[in-house]
Structures are given as structure tokens and as C-alpha cells.
N, C-alpha and C. Protein backbone atom coordinates (compact mmCIF):
# COMPACT_ATOMS: atom_id res chain seq x y z
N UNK A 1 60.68 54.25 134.19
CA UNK A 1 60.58 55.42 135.03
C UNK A 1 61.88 56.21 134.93
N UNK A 2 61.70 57.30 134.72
CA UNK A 2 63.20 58.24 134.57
C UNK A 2 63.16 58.97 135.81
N UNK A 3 64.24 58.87 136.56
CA UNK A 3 64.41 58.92 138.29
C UNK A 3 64.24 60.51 137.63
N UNK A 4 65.08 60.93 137.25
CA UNK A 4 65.17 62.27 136.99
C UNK A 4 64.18 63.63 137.02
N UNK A 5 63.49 63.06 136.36
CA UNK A 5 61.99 63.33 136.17
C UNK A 5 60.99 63.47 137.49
N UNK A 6 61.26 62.28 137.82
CA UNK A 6 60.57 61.72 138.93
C UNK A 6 60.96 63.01 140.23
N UNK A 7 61.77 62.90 140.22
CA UNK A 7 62.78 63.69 141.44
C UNK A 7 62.10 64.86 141.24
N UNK A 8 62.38 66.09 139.97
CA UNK A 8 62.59 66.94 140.17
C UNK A 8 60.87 67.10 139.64
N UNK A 9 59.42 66.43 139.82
CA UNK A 9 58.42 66.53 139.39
C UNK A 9 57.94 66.77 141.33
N UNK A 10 59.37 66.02 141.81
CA UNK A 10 58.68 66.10 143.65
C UNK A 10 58.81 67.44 143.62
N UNK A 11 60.43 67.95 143.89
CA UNK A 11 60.61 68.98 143.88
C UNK A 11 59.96 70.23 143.61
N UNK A 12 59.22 70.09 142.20
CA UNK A 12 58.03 71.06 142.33
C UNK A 12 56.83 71.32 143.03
N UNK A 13 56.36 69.61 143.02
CA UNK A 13 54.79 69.45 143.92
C UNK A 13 55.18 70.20 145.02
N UNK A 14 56.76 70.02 145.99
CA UNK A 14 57.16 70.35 147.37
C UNK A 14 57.08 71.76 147.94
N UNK A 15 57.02 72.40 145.71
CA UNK A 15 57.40 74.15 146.47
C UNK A 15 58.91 74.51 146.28
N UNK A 16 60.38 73.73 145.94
CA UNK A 16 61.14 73.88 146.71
C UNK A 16 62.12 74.75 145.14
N UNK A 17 62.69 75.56 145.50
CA UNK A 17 63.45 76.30 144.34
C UNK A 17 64.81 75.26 144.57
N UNK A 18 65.67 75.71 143.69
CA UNK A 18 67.11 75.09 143.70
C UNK A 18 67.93 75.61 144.72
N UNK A 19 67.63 76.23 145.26
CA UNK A 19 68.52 77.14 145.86
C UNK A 19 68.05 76.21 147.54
N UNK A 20 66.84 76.13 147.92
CA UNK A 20 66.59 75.61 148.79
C UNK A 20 66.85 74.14 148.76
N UNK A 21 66.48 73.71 147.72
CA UNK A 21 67.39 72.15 147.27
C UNK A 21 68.85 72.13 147.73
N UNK A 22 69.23 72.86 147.06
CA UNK A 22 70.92 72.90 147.58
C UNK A 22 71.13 72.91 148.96
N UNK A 23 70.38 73.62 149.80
CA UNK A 23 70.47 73.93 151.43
C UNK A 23 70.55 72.76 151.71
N UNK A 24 69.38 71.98 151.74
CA UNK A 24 68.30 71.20 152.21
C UNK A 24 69.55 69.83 152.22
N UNK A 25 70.27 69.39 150.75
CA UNK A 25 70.74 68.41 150.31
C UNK A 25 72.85 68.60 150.06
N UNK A 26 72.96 69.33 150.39
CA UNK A 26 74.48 69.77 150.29
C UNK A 26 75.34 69.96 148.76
N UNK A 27 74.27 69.44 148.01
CA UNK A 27 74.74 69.43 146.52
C UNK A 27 74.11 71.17 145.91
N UNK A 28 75.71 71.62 145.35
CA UNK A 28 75.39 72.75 144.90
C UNK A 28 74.40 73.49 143.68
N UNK A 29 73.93 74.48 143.67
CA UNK A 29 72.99 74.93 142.75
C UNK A 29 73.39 74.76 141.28
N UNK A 30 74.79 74.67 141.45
CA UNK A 30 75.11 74.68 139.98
C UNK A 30 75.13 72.61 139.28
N UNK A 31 75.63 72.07 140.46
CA UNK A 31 75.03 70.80 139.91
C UNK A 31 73.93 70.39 139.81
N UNK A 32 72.89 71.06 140.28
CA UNK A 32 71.04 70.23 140.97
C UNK A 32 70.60 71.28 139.37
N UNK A 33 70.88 72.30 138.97
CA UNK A 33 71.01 72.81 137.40
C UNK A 33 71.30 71.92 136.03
N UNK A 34 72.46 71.09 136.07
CA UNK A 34 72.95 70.75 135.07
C UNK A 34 72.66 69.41 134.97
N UNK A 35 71.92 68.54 136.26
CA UNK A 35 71.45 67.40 136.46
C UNK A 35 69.89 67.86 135.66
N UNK A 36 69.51 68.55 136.34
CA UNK A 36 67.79 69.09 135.55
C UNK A 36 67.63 69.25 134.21
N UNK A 37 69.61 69.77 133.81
CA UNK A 37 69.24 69.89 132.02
C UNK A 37 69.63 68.65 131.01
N UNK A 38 70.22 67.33 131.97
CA UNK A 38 70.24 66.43 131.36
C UNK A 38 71.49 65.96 131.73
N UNK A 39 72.36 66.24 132.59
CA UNK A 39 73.53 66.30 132.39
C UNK A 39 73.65 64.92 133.62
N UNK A 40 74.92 64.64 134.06
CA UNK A 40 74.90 63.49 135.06
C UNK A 40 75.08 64.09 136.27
N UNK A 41 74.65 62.81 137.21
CA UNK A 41 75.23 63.13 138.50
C UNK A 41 76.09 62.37 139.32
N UNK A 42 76.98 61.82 140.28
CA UNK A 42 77.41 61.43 140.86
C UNK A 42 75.85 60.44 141.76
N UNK A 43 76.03 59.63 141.97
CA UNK A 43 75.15 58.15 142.46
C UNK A 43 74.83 59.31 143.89
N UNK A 44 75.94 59.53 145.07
CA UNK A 44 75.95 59.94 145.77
C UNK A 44 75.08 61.48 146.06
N UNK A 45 75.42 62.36 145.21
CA UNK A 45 74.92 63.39 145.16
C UNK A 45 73.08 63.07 144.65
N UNK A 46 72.99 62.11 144.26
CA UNK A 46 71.68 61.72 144.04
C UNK A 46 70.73 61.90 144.88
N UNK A 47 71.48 60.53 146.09
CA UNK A 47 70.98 60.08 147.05
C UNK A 47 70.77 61.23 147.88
N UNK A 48 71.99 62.53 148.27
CA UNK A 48 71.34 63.60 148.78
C UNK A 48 70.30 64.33 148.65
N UNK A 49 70.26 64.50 147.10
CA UNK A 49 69.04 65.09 146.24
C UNK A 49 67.68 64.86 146.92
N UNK A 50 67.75 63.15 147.01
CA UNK A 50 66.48 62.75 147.39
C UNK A 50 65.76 62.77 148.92
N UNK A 51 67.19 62.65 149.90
CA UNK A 51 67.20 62.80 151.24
C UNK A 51 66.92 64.44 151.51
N UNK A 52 67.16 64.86 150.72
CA UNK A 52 66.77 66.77 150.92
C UNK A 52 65.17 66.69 150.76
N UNK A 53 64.70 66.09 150.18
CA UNK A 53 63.36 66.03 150.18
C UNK A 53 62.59 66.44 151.23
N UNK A 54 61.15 66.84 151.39
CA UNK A 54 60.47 66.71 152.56
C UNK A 54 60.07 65.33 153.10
N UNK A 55 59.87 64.76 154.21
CA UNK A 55 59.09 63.62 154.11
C UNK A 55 57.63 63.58 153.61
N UNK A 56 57.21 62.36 153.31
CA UNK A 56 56.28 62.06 152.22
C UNK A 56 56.98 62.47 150.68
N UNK A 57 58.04 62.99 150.23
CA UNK A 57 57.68 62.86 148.82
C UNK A 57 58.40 61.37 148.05
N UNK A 58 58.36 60.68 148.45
CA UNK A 58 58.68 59.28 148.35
C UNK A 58 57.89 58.74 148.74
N UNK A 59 57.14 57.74 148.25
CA UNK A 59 56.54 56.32 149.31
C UNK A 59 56.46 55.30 148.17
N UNK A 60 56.39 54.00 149.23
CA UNK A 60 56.35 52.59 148.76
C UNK A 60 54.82 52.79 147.70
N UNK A 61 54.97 51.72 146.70
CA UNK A 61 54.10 52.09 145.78
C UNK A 61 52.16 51.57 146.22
N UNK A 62 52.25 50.96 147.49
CA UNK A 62 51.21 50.44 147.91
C UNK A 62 50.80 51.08 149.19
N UNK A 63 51.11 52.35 148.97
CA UNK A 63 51.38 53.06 150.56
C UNK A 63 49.53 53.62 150.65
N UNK A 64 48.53 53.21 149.67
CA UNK A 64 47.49 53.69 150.41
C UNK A 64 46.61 52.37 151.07
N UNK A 65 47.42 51.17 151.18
CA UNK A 65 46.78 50.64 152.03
C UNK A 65 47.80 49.50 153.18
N UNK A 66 48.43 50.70 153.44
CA UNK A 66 49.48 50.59 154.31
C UNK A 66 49.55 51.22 155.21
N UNK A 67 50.09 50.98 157.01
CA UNK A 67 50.07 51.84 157.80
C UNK A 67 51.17 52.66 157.76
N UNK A 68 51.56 53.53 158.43
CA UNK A 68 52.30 54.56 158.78
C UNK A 68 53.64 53.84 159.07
N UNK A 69 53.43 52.70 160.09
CA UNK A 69 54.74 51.72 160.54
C UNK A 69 55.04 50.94 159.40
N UNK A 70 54.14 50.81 158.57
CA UNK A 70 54.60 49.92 157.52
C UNK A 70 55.34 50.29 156.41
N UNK A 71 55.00 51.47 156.16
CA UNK A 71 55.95 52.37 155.18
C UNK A 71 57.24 52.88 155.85
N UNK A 72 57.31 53.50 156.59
CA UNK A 72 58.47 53.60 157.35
C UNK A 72 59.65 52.40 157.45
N UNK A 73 59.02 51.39 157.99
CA UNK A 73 59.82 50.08 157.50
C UNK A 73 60.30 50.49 156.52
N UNK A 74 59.70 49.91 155.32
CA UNK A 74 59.78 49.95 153.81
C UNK A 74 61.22 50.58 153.58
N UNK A 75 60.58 52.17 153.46
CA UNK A 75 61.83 53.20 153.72
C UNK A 75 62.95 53.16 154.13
N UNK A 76 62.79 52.40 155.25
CA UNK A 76 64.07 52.29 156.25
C UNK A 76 64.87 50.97 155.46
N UNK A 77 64.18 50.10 155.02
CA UNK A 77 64.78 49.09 154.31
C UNK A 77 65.46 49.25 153.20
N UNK A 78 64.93 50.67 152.31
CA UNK A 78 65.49 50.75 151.13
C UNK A 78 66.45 51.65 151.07
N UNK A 79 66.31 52.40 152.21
CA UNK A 79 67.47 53.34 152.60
C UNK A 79 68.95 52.50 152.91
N UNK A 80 68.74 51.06 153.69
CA UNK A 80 69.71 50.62 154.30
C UNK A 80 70.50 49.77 152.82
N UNK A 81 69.55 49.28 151.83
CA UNK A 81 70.55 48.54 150.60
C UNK A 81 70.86 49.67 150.08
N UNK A 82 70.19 50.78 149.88
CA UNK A 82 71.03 52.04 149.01
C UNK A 82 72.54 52.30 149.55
N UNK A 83 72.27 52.18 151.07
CA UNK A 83 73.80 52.62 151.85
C UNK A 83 74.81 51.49 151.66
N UNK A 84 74.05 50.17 151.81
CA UNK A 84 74.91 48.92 151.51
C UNK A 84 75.56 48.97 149.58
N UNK A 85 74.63 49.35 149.10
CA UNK A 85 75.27 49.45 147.35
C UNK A 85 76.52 50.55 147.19
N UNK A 86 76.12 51.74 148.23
CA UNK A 86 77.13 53.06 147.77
C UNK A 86 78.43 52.20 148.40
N UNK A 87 78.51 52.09 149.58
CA UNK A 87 79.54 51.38 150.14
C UNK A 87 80.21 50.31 149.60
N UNK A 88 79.89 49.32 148.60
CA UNK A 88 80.03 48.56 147.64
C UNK A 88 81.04 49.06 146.89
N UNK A 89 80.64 50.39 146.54
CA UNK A 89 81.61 51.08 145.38
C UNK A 89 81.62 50.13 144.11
N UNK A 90 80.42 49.10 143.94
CA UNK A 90 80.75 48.60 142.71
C UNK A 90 80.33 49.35 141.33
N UNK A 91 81.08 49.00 139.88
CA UNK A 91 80.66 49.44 139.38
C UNK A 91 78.90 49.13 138.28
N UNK A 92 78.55 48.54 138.86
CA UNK A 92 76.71 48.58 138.77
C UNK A 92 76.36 49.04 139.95
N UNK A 93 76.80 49.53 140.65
CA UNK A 93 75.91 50.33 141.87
C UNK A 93 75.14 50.92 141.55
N UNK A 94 75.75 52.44 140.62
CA UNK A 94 74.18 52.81 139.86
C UNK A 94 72.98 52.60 139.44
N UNK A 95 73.85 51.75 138.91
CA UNK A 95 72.48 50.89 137.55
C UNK A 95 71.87 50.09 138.41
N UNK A 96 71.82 49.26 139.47
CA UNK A 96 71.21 48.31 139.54
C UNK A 96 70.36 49.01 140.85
N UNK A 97 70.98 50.05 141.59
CA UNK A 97 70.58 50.73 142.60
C UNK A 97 69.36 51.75 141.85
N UNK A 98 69.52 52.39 141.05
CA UNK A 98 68.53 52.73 140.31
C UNK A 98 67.17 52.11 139.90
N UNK A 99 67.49 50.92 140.09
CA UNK A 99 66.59 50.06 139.24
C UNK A 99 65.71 49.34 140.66
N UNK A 100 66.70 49.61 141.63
CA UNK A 100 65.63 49.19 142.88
C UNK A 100 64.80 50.70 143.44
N UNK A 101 65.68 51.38 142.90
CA UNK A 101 64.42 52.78 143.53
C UNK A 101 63.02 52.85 141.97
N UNK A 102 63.31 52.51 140.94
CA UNK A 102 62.64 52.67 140.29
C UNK A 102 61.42 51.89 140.54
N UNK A 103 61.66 50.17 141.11
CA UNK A 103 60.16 49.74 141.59
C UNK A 103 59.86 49.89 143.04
N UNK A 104 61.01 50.21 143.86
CA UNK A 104 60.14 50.40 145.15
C UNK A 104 59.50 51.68 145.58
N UNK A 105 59.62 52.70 145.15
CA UNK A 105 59.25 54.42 144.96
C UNK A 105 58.14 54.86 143.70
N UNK A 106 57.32 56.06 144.44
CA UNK A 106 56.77 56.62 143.33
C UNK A 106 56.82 57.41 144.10
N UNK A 107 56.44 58.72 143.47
CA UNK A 107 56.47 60.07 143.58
C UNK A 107 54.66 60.36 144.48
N UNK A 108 54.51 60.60 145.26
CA UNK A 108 53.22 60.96 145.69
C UNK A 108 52.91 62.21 146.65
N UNK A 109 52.04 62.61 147.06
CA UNK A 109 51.88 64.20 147.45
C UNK A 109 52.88 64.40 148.66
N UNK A 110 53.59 65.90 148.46
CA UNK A 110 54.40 66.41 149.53
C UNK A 110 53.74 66.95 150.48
N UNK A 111 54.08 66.55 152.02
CA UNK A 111 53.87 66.34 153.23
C UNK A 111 53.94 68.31 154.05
């Protein structure tokens, strides 16, 4: 799964231009640009990326036979090791933090 992709495939379903991305997520138009053309991002500025989101454009990958409390959990769980990895400051934070959004997330309709 290429987060990248993933992200900015929400971003469209959502409606949302870059410019409102930027509002929404504190990361500027000119980085949420150069991330889209391939370029890197900071782990952190990621995580904003994705928190700018609307709710619903994330969910657990079993979320259609799941309740409302149950995904939320989920969420709330994967939100809390993402915060525990950044805080880490290690250097696989990325990589391995990546690799837990890659199986616990899919991209599904914006809310």
C-alpha cells in the first residue's frame, strides 16, 4: 500500500483542494505539493496531513461489520501508538509506523 497515494486518493473523494488541506492540517501548500509530486515528508507533517482529514476518511479495515464504538476504539488505539512512536524519536519510527497504518487503515468513503 503506498500511504501516499492512499492519502491524497482521500483527499480527493473528500472534495478538499490543497489550499484547504493546508488550513485544515497546518502543513503548508507548498509542502502538501511536493509530497504529491513524490518528494518527502517529515513523519510529523504526515500525521497532520491525515488528522486534517474529515472524519470517516480512515477506517479500520473491517469497519463494515463493526459498530460505531468499535471503530472509534480502533482509531483511538492507533492514534495513541502513532503518538507513542513520534515521541520515541526513533529512527524506524517511520518505517515501522508506516507499516502499522498500512494494515490497520484503508481509505473508505468521506463522511
Amino acid at each position: 500500500m503506498d500511504l501516499r497515494k492512499e492519502l491524497f486518493e482521500a483527499v480527493e473523494r473528500c472534495g478538499l483542494t490543497a489550499k484547504e488541506l493546508s488550513q485544515r492540517s497546518g502543513v503548508s501548500e507548498a509542502q502538501i505539493s511536493r509530497f504529491r509530486s513524490g518528494g518527502n515528508i517529515a513523519f510529523r507533517n504526515f500525521q497532520k496531513l491525515v488528522d486534517g482529514l474529515p472524519p470517516g476518511a480512515f477506517l479500520p479495515t473491517s469497519s463494515e461489520s463493526q459498530t460505531s464504538e468499535e471503530i472509534a476504539n480502533a482509531l483511538e488505539r492507533l492514534a495513541q501508538k502513532v503518538r507513542r512512536r513520534v515521541k520515541e524519536k526513533s529512527p524506524s519510527t517511520s518505517e515501522s509506523t508506516n507499516s502499522d497504518l498500512q494494515e490497520a487503515l484503508v481509505i473508505t468513503k468521506c463522511k
